[in-house]
Protein backbone atom coordinates (compact mmCIF):
# COMPACT_ATOMS: atom_id res chain seq x y z
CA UNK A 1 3.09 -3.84 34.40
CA UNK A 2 1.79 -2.34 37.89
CA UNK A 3 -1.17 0.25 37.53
CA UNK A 4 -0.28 1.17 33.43
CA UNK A 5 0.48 4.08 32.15
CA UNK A 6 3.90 3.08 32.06
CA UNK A 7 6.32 5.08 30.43
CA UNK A 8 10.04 3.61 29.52
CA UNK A 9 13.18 5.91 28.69
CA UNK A 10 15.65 3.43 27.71
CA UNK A 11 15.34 -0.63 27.22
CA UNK A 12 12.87 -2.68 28.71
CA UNK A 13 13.58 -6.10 29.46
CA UNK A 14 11.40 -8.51 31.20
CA UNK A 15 12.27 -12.47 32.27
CA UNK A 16 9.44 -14.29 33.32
CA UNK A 17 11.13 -17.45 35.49
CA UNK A 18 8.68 -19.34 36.72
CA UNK A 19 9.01 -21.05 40.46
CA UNK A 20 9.83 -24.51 41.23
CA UNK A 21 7.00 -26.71 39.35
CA UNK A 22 4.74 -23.36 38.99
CA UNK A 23 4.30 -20.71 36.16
CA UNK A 24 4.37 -17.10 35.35
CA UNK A 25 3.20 -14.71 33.64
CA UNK A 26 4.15 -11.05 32.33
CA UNK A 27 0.89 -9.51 31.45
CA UNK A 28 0.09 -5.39 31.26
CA UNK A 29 -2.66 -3.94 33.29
CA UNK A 30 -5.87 -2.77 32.12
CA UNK A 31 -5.38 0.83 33.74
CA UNK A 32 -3.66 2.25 30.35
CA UNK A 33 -1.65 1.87 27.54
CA UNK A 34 2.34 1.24 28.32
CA UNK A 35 5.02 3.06 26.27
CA UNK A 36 8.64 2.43 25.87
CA UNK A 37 10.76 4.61 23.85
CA UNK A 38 13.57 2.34 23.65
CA UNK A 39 13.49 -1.96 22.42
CA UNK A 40 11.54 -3.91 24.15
CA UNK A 41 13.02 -7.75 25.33
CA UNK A 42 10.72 -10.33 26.38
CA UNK A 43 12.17 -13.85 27.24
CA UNK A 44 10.07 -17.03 28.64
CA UNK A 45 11.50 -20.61 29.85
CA UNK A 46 9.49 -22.66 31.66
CA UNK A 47 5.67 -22.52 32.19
CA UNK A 48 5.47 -18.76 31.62
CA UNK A 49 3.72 -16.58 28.96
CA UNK A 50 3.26 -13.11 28.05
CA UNK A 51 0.09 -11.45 27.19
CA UNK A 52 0.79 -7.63 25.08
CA UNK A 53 -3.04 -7.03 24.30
CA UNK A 54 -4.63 -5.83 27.80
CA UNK A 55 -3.40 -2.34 26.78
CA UNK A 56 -1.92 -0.50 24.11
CA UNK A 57 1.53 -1.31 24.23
CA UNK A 58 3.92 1.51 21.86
CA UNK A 59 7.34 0.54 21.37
CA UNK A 60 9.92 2.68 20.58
CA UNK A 61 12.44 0.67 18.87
CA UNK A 62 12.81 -2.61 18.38
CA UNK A 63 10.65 -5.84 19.57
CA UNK A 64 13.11 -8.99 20.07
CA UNK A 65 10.77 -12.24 21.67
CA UNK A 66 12.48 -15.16 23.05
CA UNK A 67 10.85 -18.35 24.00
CA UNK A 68 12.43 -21.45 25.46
CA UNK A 69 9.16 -22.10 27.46
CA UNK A 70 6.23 -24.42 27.39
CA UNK A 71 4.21 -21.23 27.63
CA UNK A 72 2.85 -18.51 24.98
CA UNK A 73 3.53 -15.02 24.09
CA UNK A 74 -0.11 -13.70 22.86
CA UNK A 75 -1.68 -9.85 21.79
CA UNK A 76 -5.29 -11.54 21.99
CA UNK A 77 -7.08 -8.20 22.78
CA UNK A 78 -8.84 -7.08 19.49
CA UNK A 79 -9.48 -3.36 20.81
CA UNK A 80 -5.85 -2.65 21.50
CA UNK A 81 -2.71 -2.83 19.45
CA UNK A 82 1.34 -3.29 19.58
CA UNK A 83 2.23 0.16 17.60
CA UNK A 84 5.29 0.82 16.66
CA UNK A 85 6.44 4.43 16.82
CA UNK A 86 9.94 6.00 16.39
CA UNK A 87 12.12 7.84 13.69
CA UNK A 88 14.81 5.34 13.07
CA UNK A 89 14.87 1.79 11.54
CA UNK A 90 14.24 -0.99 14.10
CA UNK A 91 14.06 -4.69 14.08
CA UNK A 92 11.12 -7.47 15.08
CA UNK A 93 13.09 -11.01 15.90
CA UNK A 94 11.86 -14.07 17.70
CA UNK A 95 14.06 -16.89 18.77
CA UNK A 96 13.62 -19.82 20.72
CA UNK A 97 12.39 -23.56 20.50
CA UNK A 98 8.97 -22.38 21.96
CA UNK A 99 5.97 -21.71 19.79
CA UNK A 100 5.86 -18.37 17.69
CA UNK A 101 4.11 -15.35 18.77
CA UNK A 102 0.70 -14.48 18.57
CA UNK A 103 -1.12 -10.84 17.59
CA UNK A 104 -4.16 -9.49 16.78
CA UNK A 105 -3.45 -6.07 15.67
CA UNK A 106 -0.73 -4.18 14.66
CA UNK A 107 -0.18 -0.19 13.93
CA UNK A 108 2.81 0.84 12.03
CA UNK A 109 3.83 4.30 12.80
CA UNK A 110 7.69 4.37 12.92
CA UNK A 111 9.25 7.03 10.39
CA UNK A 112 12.55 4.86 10.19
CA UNK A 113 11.14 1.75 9.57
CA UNK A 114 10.87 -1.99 11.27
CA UNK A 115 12.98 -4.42 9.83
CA UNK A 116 11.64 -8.19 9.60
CA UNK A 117 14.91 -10.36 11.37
CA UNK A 118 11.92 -13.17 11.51
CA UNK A 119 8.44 -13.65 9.61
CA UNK A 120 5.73 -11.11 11.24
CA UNK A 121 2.06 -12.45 11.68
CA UNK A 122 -1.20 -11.03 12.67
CA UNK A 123 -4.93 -12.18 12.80
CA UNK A 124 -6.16 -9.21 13.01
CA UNK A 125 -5.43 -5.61 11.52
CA UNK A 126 -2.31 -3.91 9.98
CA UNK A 127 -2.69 -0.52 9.81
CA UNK A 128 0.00 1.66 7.80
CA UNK A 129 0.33 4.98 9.37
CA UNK A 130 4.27 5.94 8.23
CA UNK A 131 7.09 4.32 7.70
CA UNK A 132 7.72 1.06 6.18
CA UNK A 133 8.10 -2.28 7.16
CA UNK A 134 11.62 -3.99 5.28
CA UNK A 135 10.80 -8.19 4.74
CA UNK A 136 12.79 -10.49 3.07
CA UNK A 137 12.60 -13.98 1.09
CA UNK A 138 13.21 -15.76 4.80
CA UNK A 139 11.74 -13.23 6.74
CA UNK A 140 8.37 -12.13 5.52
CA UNK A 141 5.08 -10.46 6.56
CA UNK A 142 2.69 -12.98 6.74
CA UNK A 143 -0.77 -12.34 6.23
CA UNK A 144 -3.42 -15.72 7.45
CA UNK A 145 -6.91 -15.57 5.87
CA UNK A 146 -8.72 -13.55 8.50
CA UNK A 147 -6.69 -10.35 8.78
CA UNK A 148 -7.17 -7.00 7.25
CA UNK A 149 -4.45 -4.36 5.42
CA UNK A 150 -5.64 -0.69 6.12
CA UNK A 151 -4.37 2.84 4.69
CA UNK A 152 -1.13 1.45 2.71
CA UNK A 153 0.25 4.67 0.74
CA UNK A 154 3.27 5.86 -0.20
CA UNK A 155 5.17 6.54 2.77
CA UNK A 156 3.66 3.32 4.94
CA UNK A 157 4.30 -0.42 3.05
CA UNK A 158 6.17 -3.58 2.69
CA UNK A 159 9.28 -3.17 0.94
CA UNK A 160 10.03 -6.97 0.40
CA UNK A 161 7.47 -10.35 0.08
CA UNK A 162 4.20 -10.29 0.98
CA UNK A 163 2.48 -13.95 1.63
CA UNK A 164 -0.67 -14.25 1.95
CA UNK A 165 -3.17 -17.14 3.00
CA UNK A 166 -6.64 -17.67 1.83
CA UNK A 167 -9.35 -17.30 -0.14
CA UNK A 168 -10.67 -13.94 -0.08
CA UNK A 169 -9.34 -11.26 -2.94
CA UNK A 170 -7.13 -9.51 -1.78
CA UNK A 171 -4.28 -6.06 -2.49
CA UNK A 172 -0.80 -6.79 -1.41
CA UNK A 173 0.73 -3.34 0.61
CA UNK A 174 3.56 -3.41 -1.75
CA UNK A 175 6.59 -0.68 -2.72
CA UNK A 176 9.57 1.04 -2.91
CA UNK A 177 11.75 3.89 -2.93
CA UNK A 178 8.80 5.98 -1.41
CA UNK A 179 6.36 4.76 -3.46
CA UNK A 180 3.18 2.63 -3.10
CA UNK A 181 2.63 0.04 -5.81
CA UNK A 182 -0.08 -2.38 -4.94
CA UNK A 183 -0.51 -5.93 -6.92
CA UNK A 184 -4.28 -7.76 -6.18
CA UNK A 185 -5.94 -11.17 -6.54
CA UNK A 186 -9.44 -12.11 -7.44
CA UNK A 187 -10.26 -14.70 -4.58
CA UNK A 188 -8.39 -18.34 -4.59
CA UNK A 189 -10.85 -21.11 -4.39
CA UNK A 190 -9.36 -22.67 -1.14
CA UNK A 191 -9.09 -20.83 1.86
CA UNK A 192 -5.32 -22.95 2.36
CA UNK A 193 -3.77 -21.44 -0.71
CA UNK A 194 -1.28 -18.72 0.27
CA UNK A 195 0.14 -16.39 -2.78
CA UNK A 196 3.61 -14.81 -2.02
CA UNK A 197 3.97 -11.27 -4.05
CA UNK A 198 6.96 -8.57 -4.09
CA UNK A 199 7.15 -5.26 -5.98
CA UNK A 200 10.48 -3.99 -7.87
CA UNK A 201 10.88 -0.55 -9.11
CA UNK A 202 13.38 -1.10 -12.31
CA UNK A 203 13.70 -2.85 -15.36
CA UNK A 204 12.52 -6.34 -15.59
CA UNK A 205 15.15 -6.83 -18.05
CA UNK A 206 17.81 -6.13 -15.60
CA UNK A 207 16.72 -9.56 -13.77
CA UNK A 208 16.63 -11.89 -16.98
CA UNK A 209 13.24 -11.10 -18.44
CA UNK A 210 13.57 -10.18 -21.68
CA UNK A 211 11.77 -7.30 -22.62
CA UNK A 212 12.28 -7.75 -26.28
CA UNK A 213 10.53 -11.49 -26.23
CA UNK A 214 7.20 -10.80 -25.52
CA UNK A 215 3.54 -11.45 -28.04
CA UNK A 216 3.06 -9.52 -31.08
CA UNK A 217 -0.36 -7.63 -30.03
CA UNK A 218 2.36 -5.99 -27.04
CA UNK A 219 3.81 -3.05 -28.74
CA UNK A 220 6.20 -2.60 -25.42
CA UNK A 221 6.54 -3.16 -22.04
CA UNK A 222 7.05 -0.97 -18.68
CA UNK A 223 11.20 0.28 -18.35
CA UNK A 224 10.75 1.30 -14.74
CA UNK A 225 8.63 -1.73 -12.79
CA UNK A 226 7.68 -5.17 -12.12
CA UNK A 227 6.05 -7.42 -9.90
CA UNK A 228 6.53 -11.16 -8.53
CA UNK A 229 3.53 -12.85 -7.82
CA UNK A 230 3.91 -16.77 -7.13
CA UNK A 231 1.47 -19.51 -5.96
CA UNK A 232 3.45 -21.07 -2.88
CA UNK A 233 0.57 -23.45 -2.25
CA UNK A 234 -2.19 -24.81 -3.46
CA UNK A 235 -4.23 -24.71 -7.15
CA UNK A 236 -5.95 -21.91 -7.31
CA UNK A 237 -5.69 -19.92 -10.83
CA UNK A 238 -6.78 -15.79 -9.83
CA UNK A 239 -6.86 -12.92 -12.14
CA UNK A 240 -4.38 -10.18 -11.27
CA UNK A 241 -4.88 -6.76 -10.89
CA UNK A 242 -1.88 -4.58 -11.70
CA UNK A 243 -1.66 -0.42 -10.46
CA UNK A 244 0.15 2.44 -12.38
CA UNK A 245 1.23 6.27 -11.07
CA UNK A 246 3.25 8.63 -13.16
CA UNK A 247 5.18 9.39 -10.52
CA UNK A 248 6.75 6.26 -10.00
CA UNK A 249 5.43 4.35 -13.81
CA UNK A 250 5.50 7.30 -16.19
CA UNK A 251 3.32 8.32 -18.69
CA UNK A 252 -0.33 6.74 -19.20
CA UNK A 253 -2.69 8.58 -21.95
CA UNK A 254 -4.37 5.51 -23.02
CA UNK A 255 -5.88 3.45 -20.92
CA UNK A 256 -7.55 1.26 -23.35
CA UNK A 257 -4.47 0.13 -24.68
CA UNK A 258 -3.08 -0.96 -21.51
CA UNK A 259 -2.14 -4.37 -21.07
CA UNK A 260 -1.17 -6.95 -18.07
CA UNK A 261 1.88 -8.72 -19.38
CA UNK A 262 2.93 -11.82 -17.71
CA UNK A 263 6.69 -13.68 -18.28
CA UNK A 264 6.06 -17.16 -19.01
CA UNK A 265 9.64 -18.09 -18.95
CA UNK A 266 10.65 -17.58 -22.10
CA UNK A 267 8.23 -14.85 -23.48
CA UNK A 268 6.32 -12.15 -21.89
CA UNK A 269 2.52 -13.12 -23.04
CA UNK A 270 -0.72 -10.72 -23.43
CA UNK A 271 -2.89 -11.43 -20.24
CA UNK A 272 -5.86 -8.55 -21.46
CA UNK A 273 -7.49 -6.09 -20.21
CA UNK A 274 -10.16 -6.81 -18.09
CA UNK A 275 -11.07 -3.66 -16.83
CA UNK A 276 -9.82 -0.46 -14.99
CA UNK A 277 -9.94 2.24 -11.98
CA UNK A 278 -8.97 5.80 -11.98
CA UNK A 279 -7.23 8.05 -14.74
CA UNK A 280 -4.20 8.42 -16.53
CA UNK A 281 -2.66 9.80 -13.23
CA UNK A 282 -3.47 7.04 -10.98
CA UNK A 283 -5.30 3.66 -11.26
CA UNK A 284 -5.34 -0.33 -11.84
CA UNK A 285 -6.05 -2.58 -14.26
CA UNK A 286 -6.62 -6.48 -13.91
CA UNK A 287 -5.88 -8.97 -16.30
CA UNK A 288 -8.74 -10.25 -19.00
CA UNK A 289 -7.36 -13.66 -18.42
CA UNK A 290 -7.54 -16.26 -15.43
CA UNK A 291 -4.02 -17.01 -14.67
CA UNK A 292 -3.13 -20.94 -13.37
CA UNK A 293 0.80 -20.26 -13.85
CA UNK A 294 2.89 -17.62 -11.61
CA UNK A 295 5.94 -15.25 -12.30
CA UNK A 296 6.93 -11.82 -13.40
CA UNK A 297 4.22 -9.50 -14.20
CA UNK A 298 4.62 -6.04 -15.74
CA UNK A 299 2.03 -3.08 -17.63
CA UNK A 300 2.28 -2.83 -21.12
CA UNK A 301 0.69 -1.24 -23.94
CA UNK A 302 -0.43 -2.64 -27.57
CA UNK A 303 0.53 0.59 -29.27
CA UNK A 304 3.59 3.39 -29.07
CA UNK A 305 1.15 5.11 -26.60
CA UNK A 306 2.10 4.80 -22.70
CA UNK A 307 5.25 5.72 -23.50
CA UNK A 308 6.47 3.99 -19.72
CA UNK A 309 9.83 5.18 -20.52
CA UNK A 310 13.08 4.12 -22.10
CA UNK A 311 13.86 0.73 -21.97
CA UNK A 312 17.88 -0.61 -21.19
CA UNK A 313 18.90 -3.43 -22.98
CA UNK A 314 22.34 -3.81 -21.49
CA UNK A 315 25.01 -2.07 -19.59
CA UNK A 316 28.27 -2.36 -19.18
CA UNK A 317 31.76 -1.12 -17.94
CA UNK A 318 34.97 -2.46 -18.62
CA UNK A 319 38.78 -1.62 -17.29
CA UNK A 320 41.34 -0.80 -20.43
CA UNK A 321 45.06 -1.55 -19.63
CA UNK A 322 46.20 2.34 -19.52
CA UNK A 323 43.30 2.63 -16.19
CA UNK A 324 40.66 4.03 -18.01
CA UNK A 325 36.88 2.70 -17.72
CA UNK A 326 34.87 1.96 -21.19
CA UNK A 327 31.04 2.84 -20.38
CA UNK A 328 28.59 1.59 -22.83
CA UNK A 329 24.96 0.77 -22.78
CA UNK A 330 22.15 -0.69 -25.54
CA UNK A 331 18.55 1.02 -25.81
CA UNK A 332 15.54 0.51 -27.22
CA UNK A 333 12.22 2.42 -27.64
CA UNK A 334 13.45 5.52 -26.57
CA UNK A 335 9.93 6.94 -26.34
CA UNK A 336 9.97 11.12 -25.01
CA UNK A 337 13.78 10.82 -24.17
CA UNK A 338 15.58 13.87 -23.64
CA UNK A 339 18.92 12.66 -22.54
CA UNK A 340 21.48 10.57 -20.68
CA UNK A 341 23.71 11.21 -18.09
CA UNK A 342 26.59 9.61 -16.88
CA UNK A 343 27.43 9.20 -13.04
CA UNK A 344 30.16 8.01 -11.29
CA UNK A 345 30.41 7.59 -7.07
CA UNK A 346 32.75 6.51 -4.64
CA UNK A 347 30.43 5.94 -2.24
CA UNK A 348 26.77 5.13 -3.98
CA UNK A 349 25.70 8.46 -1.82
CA UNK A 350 27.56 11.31 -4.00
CA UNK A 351 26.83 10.98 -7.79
CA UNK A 352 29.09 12.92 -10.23
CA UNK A 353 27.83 13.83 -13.49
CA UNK A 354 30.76 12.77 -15.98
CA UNK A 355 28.57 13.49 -19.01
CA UNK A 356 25.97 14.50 -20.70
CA UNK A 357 24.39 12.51 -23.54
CA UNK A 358 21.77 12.90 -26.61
CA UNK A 359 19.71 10.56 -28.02
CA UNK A 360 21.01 8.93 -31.09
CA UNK A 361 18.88 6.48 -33.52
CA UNK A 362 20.77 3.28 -32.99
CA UNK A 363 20.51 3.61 -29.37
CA UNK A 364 24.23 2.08 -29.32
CA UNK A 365 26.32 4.31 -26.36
CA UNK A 366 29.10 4.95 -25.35
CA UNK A 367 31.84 6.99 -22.87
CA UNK A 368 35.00 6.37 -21.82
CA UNK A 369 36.05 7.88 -18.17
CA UNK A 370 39.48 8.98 -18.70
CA UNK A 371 40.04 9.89 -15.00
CA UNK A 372 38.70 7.07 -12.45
CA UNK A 373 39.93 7.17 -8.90
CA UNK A 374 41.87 4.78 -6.87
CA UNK A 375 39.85 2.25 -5.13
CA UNK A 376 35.90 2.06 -5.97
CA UNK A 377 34.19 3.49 -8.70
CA UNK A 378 30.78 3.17 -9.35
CA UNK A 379 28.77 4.07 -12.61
CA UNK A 380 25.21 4.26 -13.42
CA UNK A 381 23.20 6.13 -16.26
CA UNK A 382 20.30 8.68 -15.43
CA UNK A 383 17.71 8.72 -18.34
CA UNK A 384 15.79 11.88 -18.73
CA UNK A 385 12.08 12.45 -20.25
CA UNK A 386 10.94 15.81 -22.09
CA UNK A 387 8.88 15.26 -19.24
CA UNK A 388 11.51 15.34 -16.16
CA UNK A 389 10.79 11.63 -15.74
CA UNK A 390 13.86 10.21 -14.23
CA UNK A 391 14.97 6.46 -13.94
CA UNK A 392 17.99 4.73 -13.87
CA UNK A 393 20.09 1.57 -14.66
CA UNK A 394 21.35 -0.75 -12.74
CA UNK A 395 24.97 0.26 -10.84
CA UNK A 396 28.11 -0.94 -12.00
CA UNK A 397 31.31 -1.14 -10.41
CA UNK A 398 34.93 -1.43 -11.10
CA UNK A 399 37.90 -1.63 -7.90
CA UNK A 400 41.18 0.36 -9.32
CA UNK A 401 44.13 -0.28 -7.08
CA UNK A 402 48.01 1.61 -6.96
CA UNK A 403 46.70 4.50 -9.09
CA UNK A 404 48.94 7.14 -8.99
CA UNK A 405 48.14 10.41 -8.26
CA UNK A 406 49.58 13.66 -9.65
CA UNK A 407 50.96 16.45 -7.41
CA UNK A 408 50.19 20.34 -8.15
CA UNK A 409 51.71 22.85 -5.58
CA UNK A 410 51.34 25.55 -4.67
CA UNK A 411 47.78 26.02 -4.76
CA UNK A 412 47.12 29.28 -4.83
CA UNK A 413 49.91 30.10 -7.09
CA UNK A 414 52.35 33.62 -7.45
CA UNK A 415 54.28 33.18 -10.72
CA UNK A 416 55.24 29.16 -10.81
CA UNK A 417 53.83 25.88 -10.86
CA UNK A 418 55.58 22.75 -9.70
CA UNK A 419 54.11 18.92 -10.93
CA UNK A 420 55.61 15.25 -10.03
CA UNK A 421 53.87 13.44 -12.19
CA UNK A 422 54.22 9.30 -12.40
CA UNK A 423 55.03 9.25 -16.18
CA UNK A 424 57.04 11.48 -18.54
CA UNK A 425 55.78 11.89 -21.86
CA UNK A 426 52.15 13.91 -22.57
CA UNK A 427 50.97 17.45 -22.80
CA UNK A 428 49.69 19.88 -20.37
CA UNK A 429 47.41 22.64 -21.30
CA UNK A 430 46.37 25.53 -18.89
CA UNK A 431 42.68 26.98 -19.60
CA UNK A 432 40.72 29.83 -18.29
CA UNK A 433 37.21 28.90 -16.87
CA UNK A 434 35.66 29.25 -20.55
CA UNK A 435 37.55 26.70 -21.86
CA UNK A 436 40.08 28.48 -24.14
CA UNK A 437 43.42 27.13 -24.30
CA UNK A 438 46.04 30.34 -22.48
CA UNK A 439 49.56 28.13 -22.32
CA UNK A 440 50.80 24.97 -23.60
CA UNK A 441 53.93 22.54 -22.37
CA UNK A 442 55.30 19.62 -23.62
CA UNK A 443 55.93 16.83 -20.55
CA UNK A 444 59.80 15.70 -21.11
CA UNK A 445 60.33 14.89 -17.47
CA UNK A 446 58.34 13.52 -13.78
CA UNK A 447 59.05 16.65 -12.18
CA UNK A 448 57.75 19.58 -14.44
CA UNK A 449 57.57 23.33 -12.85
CA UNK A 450 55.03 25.67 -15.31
CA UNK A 451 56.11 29.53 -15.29
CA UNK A 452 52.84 31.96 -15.20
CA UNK A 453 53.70 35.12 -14.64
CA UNK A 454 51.87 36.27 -17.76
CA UNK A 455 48.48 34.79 -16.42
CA UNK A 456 45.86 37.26 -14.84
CA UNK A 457 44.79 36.82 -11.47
CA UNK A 458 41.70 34.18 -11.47
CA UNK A 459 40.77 30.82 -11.16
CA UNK A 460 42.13 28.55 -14.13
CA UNK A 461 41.94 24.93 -14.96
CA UNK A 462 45.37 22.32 -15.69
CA UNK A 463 44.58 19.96 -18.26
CA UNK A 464 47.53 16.94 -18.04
CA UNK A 465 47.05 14.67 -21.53
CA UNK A 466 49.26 11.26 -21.37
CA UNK A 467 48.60 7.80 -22.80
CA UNK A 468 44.79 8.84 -23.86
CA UNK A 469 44.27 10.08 -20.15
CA UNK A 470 43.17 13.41 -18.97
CA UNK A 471 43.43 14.45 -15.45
CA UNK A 472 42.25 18.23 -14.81
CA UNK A 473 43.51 20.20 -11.43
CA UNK A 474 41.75 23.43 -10.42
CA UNK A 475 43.99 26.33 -9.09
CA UNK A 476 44.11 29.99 -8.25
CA UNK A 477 46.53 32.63 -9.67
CA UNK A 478 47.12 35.43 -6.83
């Protein structure tokens, strides 16, 4: 890439087409690092290779690699690194029937994010400066026995699986949501065994585990996170070393009662405590017990202490025949709950509070939303500690088609107020902002016109009852 030093504005893309029964290569010079602020594009056929790792090589946005060749595409330069910079989420793909790229070390520094579209190897270092990289089941970061995780934290991770090959211990980057959450393992005995591991930030519950099944000495488990670990090769049984913050796992004020739960299919069993880091703010805790079988694993606690919040048994919404929505939901342990909420969106962006709820000792719920709209609506519940700790259920959703709306003009009003409504029997109540009840009609007809000359200037509230639904209008008396 001529004397370095490059710098790119847009998209780079570089063919390297070798001649007539010859090769090529794209290679960068020694002279400096190269940047390019847009995605990089690198495509081989033939006898021709790329080497990344003579420089430092910062890319923008995304890094797509295509190989159809007989040649390589290598970073094989341990004092220099691909970095990835950039605010917004970009994506790392190879293609091709040539053989899979090849890097040493890697820096991730992109605010947005880089997107696995294929698995992501190194040999060498990965270190998280911001931003975080997004993996999935097919696409994940792949970690071979040699290479070296620095300076995860909570805005720099792998949201997604982790797999990782050998037999060194080891601390998987994991998290979510803006938080870091790693999961470790003692050393495997075989330096072939690879471990795959994922974190989730809600209910285990919500997946199938059930949190009520679980060994008598475990007084209850974690409501907000668990962790996959799984053996993907090999026979190695490792002990596992589980991390808590309040921020993202609630409360911890005993530390000697904490436990490392694992799900054994049908039961979540008492793994021990085998020791522990840090304080009730921050710290880990591995298991007491070697484990040879891999799946869920969760904290928990032997006694009411680490209260690790409320705990959802079930949620669920359900369409009744006049269009309204039935909301209920099932708790248990409702350790330092303050209250429910209720949310509705149309978009899973805006949330709505619909209600308000207290805690009640059968932990049995329920609301019914008398006043969906047409098309999507989606529900969740916000739990609230004494504490301000927040989590949430899972989201629900129900599709309500041809619901009519109800027409109130003008808006602001002089002395009348016209409605076309789509039924004919019901009762509409006007209201001042506090609530208190200022006229009352009977609905006899579609069309229904409201007389308020006797109503002050102000802002007032229409309250339309029909069927057991309620659908409020604001407007504005001049």
């Amino acid at each position: 890439m001529g004397d370095g030093n490059n710098k790119f504005f847009g998209d780079a893309e570089w063919f390297a087409v070798p001649p007539f029964n010859g090769s090529a290569v794209i290679r960068q010079s020694y002279m400096g690092p190269d940047t390019c602020l847009g995605n990089v594009l690198i495509n081989l056929v033939g006898a021709s290779s790329a080497n990344l790792a003579t420089s430092n090589l910062y890319i923008g946005k995304g890094l797509s690699l295509v190989n159809n060749g007989s040649g390589v595409i290598v970073h094989d330069n341990g004092g220099t690194a691909i970095h990835f910079i950039g605010t917004d989420t970009a994506s790392y793909l190879f293609s091709g029937s040539g053989s899979s790229p090849s890097f040493i070390n890697i820096e991730m520094n992109r605010r947005g994010g880089l997107r696995l579209m294929s698995p992501l190897s190194f040999t060498g270092t990965l270190q998280f400066t911001r931003g975080i990289i997004l993996s999935s089941v097919s696409n994940p970061l792949q970690i071979p026995n040699s290479a070296v995780i620095s300076s995860a934290w909570d805005s720099s991770y792998v949201d997604g699986p982790v797999r990782k090959t050998g037999n060194t211990p080891f601390t998987f980057p994991l998290g979510r949501n803006n938080v870091y959450a790693p999961l470790g393992i003692t050393a495997p005995s075989s330096n072939t065994d690879v471990f795959t591991a994922q974190y989730f930030n809600h209910l285990a519950n919500a997946d199938g585990y059930d949190s009520t099944q679980h060994d008598v000495s475990l007084n209850h488990l974690s409501r907000k996170e668990f962790w996959m670990l799984g053996r993907t090769a090999g026979t190695s049984n490792v002990k596992v070393t589980l991390s808590w913050k309040t921020s993202r796992s609630s409360i911890v004020n005993s530390i000697n009662d904490l436990r490392v739960a694992h799900w054994n299919g049908s039961t979540w069993k008492d793994e021990g405590n085998g020791g522990t880091t840090g304080n009730d703010n921050e710290g880990t805790i591995q298991s007491l017990n070697t484990i040879s079988s891999f799946s869920p694993f969760t904290l928990a606690s032997t006694s009411t202490s680490n209260p690790l919040p409320v705990q959802f048994i079930s949620f669920k919404i359900h369409l009744n025949p006049n269009n309204t929505v039935s909301i209920q939901w099932l708790t248990a342990n409702e350790i330092n709950n303050d209250h429910f909420e209720v949310q509705r969106s149309g978009d899973l962006f805006y949330w709505t509070n619909l209600q308000t709820v207290v805690p009640i000792s059968t932990g049995n719920y329920s609301y019914v939303d008398v006043n969906p709209v047409n098309g999507s609506n989606y529900y969740r519940i916000k739990q609230v500690d004494i504490d301000a700790t927040i989590s949430y259920t899972e989201v629900r959703m129900i599709n309500i088609q041809n619901l009519t709306e109800i027409s109130v003009w003008p808006n602001p009003i002089i002395n009348e107020l016209n409605l076309q409504l789509p039924f004919s029997k019901g009762l509409i109540e006007i209201t001042d902002e506090a609530g208190r009840i200022l006229l009352t009609s009977v609905i006899n007809a579609n069309h229904m016109v409201i007389q308020t000359e006797q109503l002050k200037n102000g802002t007032y509230f229409l309250r339309i009852r029909s069927n057991e639904r309620l659908f409020v209008r604001k407007f504005i008396k001049l």
